[in-house]
C-alpha atoms as a PDB file:
ATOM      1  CA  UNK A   1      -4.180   0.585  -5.157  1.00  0.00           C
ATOM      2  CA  UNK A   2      -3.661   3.045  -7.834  1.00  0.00           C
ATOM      3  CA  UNK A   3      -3.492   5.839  -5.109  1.00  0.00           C
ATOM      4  CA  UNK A   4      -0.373   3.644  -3.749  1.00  0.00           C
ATOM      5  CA  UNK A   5       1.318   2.931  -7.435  1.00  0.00           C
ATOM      6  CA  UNK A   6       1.047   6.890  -7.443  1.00  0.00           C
ATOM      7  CA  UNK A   7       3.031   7.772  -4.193  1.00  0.00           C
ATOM      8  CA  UNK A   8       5.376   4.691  -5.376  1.00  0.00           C
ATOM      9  CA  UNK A   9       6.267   6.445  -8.618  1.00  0.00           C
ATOM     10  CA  UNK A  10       6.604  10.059  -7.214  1.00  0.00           C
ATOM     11  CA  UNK A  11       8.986   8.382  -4.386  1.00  0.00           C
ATOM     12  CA  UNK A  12      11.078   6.773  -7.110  1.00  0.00           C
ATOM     13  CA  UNK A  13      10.700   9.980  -8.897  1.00  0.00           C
ATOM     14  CA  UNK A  14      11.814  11.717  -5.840  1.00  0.00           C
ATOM     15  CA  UNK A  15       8.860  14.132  -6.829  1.00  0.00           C
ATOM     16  CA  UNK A  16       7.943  15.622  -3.125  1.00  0.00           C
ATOM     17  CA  UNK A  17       4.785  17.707  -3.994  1.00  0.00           C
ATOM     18  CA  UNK A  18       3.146  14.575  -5.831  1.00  0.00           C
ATOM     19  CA  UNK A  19       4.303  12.451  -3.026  1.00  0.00           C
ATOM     20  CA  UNK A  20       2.739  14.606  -0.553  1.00  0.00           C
ATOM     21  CA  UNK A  21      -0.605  14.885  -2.723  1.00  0.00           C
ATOM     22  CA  UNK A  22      -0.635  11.339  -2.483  1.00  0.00           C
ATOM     23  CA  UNK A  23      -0.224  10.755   1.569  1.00  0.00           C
ATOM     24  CA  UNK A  24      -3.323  13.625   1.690  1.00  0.00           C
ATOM     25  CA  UNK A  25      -5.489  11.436  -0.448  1.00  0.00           C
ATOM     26  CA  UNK A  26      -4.521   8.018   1.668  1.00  0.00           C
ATOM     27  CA  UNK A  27      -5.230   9.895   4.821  1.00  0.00           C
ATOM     28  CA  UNK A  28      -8.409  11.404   3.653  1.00  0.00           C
ATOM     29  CA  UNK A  29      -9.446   7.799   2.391  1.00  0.00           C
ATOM     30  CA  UNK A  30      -7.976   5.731   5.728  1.00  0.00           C
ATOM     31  CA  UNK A  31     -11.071   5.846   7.627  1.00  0.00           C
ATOM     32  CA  UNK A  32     -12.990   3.899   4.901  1.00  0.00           C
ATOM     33  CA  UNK A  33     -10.404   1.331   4.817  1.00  0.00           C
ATOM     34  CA  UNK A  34     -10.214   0.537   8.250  1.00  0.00           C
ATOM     35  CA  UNK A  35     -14.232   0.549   8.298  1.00  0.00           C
ATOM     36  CA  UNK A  36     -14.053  -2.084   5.472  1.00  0.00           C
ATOM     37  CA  UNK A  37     -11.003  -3.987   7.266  1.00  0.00           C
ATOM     38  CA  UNK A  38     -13.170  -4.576  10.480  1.00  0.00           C
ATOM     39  CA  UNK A  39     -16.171  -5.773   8.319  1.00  0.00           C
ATOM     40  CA  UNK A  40     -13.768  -8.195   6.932  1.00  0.00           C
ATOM     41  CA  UNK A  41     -12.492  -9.514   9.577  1.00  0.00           C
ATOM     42  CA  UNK A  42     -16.509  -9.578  11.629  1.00  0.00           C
ATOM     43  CA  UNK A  43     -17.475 -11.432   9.026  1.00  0.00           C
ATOM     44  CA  UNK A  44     -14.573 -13.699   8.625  1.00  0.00           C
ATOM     45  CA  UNK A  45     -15.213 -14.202  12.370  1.00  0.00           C
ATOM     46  CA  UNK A  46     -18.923 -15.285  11.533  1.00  0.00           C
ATOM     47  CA  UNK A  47     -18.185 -17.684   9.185  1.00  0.00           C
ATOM     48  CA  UNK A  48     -15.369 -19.438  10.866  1.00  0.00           C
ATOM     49  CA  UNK A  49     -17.702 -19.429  14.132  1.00  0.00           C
ATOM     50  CA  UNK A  50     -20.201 -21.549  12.101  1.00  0.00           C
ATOM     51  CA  UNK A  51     -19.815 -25.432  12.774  1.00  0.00           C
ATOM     52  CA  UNK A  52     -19.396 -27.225   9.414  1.00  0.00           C
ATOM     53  CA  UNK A  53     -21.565 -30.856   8.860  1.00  0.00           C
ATOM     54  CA  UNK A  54     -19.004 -33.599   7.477  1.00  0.00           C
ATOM     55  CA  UNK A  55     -20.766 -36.754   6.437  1.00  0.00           C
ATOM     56  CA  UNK A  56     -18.442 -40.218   7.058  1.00  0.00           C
END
C-alpha cells in the first residue's frame, strides 16, 4: 500500500522519475501478489465448499 500512496503522490506531483521508480518496484513485487491472491481465493473456495451444521 505504501508502494501505491508513493506512485499516487509522484503522479499528483507530476514527478516522472519517482513515478517510474515506483511502477519498477510494483512490477518487481506483482508476482507475490498474485501468488497470495490465488491462496486467497483457494482457500476462500475451501471454506465456502464446507457444509455448515444449523441446529432447529
Amino acid at each position: 500500500m505504501e508502494s501505491i500512496r508513493r506512485g499516487l503522490r509522484a503522479l499528483s506531483d507530476l514527478d516522472g522519475p519517482r513515478l517510474e521508480s515506483v511502477i519498477d518496484e510494483l512490477q518487481r513485487i506483482q508476482p507475490e501478489f498474485q501468488r497470495l491472491g490465488e491462496r486467497c481465493r483457494a482457500e476462500a473456495e475451501v471454506r465456502t465448499a464446507e457444509p455448515t451444521v444449523t441446529s432447529s
